[in-house]
C-alpha atoms as a PDB file:
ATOM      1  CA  UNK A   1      17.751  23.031  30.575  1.00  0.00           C
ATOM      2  CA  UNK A   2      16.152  22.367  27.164  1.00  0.00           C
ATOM      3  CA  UNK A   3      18.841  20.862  24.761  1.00  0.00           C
ATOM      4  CA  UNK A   4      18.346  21.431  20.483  1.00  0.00           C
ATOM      5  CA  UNK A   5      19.500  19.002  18.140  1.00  0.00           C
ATOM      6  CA  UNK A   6      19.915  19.794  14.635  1.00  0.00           C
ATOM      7  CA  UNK A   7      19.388  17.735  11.527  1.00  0.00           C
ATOM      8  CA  UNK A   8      22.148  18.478   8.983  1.00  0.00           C
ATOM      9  CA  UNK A   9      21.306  17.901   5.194  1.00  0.00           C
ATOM     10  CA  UNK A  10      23.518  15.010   5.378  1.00  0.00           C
ATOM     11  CA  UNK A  11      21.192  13.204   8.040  1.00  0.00           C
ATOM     12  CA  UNK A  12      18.201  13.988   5.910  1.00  0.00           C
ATOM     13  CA  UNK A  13      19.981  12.154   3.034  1.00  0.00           C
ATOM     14  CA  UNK A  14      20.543   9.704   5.425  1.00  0.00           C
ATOM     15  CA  UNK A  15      16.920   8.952   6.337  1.00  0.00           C
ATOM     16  CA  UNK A  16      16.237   9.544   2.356  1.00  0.00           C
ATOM     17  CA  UNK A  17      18.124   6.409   1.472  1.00  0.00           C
ATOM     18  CA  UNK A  18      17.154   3.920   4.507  1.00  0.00           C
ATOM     19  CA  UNK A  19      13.609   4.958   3.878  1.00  0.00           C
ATOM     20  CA  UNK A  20      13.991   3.923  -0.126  1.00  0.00           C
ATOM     21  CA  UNK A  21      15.699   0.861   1.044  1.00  0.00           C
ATOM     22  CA  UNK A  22      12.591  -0.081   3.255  1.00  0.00           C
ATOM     23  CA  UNK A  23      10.641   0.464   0.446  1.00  0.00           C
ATOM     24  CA  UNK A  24      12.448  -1.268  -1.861  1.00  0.00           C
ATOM     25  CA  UNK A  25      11.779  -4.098   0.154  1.00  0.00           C
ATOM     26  CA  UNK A  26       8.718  -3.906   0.373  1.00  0.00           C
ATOM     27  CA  UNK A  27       7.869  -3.659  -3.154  1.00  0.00           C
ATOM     28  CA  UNK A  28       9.870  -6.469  -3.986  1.00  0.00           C
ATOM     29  CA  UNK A  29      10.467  -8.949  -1.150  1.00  0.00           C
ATOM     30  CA  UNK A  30       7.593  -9.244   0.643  1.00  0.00           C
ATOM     31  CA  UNK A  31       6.158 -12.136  -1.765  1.00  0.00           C
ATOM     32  CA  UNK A  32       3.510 -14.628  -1.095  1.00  0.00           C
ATOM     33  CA  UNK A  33       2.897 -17.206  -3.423  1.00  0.00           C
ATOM     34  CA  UNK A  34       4.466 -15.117  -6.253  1.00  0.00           C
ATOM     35  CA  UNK A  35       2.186 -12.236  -5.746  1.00  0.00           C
ATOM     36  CA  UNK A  36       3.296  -9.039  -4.228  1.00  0.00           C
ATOM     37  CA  UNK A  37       2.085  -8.922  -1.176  1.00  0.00           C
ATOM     38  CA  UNK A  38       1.512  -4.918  -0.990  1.00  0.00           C
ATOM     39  CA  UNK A  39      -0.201  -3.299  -4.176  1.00  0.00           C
ATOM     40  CA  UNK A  40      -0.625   0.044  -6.087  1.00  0.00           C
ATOM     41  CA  UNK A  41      -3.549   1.817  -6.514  1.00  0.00           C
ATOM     42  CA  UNK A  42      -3.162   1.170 -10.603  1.00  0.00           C
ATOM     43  CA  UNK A  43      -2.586  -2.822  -9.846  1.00  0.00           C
ATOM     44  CA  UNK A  44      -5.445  -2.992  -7.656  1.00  0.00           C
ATOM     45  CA  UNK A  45      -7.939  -0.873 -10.448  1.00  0.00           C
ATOM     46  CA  UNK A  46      -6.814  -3.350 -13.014  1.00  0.00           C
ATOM     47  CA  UNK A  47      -7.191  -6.210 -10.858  1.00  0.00           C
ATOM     48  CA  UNK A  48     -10.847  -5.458  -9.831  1.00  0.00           C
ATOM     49  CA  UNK A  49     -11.290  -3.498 -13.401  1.00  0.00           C
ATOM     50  CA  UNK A  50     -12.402  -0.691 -11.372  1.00  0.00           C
ATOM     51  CA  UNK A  51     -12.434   3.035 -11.945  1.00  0.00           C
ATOM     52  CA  UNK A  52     -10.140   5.494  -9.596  1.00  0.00           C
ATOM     53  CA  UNK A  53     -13.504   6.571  -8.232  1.00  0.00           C
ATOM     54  CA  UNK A  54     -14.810   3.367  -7.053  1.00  0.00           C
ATOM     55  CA  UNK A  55     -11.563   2.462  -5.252  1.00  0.00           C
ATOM     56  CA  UNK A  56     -11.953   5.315  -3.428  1.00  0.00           C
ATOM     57  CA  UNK A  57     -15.398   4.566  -2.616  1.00  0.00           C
ATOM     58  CA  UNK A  58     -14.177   1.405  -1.472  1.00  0.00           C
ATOM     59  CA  UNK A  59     -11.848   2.855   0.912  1.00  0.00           C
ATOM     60  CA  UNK A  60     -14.103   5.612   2.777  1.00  0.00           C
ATOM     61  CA  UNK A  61     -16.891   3.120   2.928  1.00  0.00           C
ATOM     62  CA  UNK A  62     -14.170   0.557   4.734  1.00  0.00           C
ATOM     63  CA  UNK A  63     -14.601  -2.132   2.475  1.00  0.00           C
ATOM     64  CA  UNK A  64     -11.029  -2.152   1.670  1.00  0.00           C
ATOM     65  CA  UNK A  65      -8.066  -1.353   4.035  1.00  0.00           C
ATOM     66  CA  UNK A  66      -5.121   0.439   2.699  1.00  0.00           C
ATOM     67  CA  UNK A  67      -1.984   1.847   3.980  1.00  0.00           C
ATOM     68  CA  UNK A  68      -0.677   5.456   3.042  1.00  0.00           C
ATOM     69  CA  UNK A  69       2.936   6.006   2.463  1.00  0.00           C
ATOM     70  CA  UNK A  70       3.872   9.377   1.569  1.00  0.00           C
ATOM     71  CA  UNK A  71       1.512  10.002  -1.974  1.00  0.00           C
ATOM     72  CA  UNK A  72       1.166   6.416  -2.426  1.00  0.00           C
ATOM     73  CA  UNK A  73      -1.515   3.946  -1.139  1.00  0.00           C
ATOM     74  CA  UNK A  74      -0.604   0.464  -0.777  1.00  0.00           C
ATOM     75  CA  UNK A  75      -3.127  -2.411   0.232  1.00  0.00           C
ATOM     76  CA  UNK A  76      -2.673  -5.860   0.892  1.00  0.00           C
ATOM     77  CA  UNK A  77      -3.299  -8.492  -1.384  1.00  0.00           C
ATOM     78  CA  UNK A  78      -5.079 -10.748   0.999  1.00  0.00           C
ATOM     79  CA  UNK A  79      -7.576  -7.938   1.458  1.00  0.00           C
ATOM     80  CA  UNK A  80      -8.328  -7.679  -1.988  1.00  0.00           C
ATOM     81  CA  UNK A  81      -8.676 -11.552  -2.158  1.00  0.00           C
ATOM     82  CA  UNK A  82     -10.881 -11.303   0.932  1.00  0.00           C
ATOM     83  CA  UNK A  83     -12.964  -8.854  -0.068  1.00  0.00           C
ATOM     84  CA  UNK A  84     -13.526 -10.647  -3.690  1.00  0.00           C
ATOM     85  CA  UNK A  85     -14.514 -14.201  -1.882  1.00  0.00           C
ATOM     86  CA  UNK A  86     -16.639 -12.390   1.085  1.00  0.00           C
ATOM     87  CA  UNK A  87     -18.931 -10.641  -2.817  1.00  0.00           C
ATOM     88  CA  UNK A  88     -18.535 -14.389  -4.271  1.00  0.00           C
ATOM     89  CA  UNK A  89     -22.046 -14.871  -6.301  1.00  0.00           C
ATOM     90  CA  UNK A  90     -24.162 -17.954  -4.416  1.00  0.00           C
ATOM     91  CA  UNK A  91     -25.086 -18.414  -7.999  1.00  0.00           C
ATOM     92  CA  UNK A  92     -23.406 -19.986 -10.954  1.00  0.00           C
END
């Protein structure tokens, strides 16, 4: 016997507002050290003063993880910091 269960527009409202709470917390209390723990796309350009273009070149090559919620891509600021000291110039 197969069984259906519907989603009302209420549910989806539902899921709407615990998924913006998770978010919310993500942007804003997952801190280490005083830096955000997950960035933008736009933060980590201006961090790296790199062009839209060259992130994504940065991603498909693997050089930099990054998660994908929804639109947005997030990565992880101890990538970024990883990435930077793994390029670090042997000379000064």
């Amino acid at each position: 016997m197969i069984t259906l269960d519907l989603i009302t527009r209420e549910d989806l409202e539902n899921f709407k507002k615990e998924l913006f709470e998770k978010l919310g917390k993500l942007k804003f209390e997952d801190q280490i050290e005083g830096q955000k723990k997950w960035l933008k796309s736009a933060d980590v350009r201006k961090m790296l003063c790199i062009s839209p273009g060259t992130l994504q070149t940065l991603r498909i090559n693997g050089v930099l993880r990054f998660s994908k919620v929804g639109n947005m891509l997030y990565y992880k600021t101890e990538d970024i910091t990883k990435v930077l000291e793994e390029n670090l110039s042997k000379t000064y």
